[in-house]
C-alpha atoms as a PDB file:
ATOM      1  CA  UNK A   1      79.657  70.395  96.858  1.00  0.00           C
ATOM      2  CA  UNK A   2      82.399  68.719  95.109  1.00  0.00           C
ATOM      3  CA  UNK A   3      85.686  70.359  95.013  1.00  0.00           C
ATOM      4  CA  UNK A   4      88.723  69.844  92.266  1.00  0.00           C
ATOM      5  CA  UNK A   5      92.274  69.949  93.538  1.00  0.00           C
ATOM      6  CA  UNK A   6      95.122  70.967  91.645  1.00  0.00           C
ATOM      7  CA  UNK A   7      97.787  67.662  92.027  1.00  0.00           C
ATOM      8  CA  UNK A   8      99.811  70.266  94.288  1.00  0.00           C
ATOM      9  CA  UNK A   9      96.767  70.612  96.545  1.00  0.00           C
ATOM     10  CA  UNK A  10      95.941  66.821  96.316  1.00  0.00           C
ATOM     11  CA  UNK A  11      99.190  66.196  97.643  1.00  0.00           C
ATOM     12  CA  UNK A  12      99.139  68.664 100.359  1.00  0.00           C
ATOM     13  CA  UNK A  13      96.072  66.938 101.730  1.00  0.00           C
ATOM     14  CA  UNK A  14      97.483  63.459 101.694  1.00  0.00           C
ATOM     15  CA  UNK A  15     100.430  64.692 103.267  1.00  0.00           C
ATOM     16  CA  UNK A  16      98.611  66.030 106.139  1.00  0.00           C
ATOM     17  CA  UNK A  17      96.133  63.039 105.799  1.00  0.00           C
ATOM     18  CA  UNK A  18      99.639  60.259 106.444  1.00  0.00           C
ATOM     19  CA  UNK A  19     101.168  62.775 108.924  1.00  0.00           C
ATOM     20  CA  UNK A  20      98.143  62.072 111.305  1.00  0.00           C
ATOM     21  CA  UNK A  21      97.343  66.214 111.537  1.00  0.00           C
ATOM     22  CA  UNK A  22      94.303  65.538 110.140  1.00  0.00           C
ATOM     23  CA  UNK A  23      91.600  62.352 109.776  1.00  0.00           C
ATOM     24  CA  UNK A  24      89.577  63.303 106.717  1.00  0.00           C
ATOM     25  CA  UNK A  25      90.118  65.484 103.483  1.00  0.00           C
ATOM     26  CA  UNK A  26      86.936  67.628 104.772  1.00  0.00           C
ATOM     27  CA  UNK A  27      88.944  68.406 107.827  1.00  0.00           C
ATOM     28  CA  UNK A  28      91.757  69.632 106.091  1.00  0.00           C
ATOM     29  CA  UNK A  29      89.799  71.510 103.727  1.00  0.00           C
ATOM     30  CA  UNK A  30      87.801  73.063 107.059  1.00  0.00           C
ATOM     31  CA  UNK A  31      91.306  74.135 109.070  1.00  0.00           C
ATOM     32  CA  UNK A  32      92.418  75.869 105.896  1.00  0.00           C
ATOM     33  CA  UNK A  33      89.173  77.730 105.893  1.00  0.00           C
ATOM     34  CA  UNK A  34      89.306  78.923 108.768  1.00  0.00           C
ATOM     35  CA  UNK A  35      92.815  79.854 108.676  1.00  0.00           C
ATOM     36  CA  UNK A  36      91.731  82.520 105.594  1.00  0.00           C
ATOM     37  CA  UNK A  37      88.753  83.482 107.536  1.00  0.00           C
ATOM     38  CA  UNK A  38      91.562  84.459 110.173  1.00  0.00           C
ATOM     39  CA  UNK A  39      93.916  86.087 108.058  1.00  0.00           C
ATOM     40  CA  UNK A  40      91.086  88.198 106.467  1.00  0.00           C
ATOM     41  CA  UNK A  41      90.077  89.807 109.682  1.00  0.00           C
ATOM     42  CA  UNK A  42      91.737  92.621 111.261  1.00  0.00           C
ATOM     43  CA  UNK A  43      94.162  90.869 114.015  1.00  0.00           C
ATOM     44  CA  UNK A  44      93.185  92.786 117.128  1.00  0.00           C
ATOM     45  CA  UNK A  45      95.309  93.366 120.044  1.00  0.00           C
ATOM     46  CA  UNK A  46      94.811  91.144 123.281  1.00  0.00           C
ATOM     47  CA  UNK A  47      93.756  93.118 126.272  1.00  0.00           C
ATOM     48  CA  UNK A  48      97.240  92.869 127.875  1.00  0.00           C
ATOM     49  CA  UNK A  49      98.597  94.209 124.518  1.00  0.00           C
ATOM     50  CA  UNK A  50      95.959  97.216 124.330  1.00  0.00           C
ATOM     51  CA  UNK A  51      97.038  98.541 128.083  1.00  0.00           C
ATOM     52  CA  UNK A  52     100.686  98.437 127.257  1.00  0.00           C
ATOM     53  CA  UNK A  53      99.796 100.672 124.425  1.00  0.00           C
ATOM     54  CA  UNK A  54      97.957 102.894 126.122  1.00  0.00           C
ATOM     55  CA  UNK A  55     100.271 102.962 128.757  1.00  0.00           C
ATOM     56  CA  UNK A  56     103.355 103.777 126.473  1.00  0.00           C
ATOM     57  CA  UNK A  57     101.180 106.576 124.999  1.00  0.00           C
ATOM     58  CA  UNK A  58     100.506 107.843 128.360  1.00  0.00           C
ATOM     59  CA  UNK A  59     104.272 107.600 129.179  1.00  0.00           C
ATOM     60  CA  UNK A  60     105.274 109.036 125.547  1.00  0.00           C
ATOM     61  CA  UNK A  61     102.716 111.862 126.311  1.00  0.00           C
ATOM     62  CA  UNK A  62     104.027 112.735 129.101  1.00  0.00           C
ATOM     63  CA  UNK A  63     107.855 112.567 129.238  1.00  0.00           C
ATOM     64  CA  UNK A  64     107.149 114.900 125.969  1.00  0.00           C
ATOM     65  CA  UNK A  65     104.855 117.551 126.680  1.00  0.00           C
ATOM     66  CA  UNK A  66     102.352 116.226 124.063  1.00  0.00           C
ATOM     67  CA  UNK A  67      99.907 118.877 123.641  1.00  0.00           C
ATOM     68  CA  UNK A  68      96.611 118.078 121.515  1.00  0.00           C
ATOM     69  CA  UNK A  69      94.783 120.561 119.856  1.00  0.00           C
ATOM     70  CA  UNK A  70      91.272 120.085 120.609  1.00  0.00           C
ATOM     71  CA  UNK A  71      91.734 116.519 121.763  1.00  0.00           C
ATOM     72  CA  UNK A  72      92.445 114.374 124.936  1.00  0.00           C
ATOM     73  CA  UNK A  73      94.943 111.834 125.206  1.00  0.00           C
ATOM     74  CA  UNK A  74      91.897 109.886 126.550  1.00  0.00           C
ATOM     75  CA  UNK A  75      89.310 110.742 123.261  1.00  0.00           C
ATOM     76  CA  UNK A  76      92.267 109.529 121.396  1.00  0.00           C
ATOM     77  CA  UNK A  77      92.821 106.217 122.627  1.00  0.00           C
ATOM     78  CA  UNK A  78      88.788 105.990 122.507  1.00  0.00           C
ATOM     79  CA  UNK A  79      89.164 106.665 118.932  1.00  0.00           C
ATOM     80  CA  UNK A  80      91.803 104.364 118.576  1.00  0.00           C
ATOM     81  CA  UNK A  81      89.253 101.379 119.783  1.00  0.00           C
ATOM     82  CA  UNK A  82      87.186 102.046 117.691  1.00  0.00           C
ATOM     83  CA  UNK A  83      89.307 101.199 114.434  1.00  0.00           C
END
């Protein structure tokens, strides 16, 4: 595939080229890639950061006397993993 670069884009590559970030254009080219693969997809929580949630939901419930119609605090969260 061959690929034309704007002169801004050229430039960005040799930059990271001479800074030694990066060995080849293709590699450059590759990291961005996969950068807007990243920033495409949904950013999900680490599993530290999911049971402090939970557990500040289960503290918010509490302390105020959340009542759910029809729901539990627990089908919640379960819902909540699933988006």
């Amino acid at each position: 595939m061959k690929i034309d670069l704007t002169p801004e884009q050229e430039e960005i590559v040799k930059g990271e080229l001479k800074s030694g970030h990066f060995r080849t254009a293709a590699e450059v080219i590759g990291e961005a890639l996969q950068a807007l693969r990243e920033k495409e997809q949904p950013a999900k929580p680490s599993n530290g950061a999911q049971r402090e949630a939970v557990r500040e939901m289960l503290e918010f419930v509490e302390k105020n006397r959340v009542r759910l119609e029809g729901i539990t605090v627990k089908e919640l969260i379960h819902e909540g993993h699933r988006l």
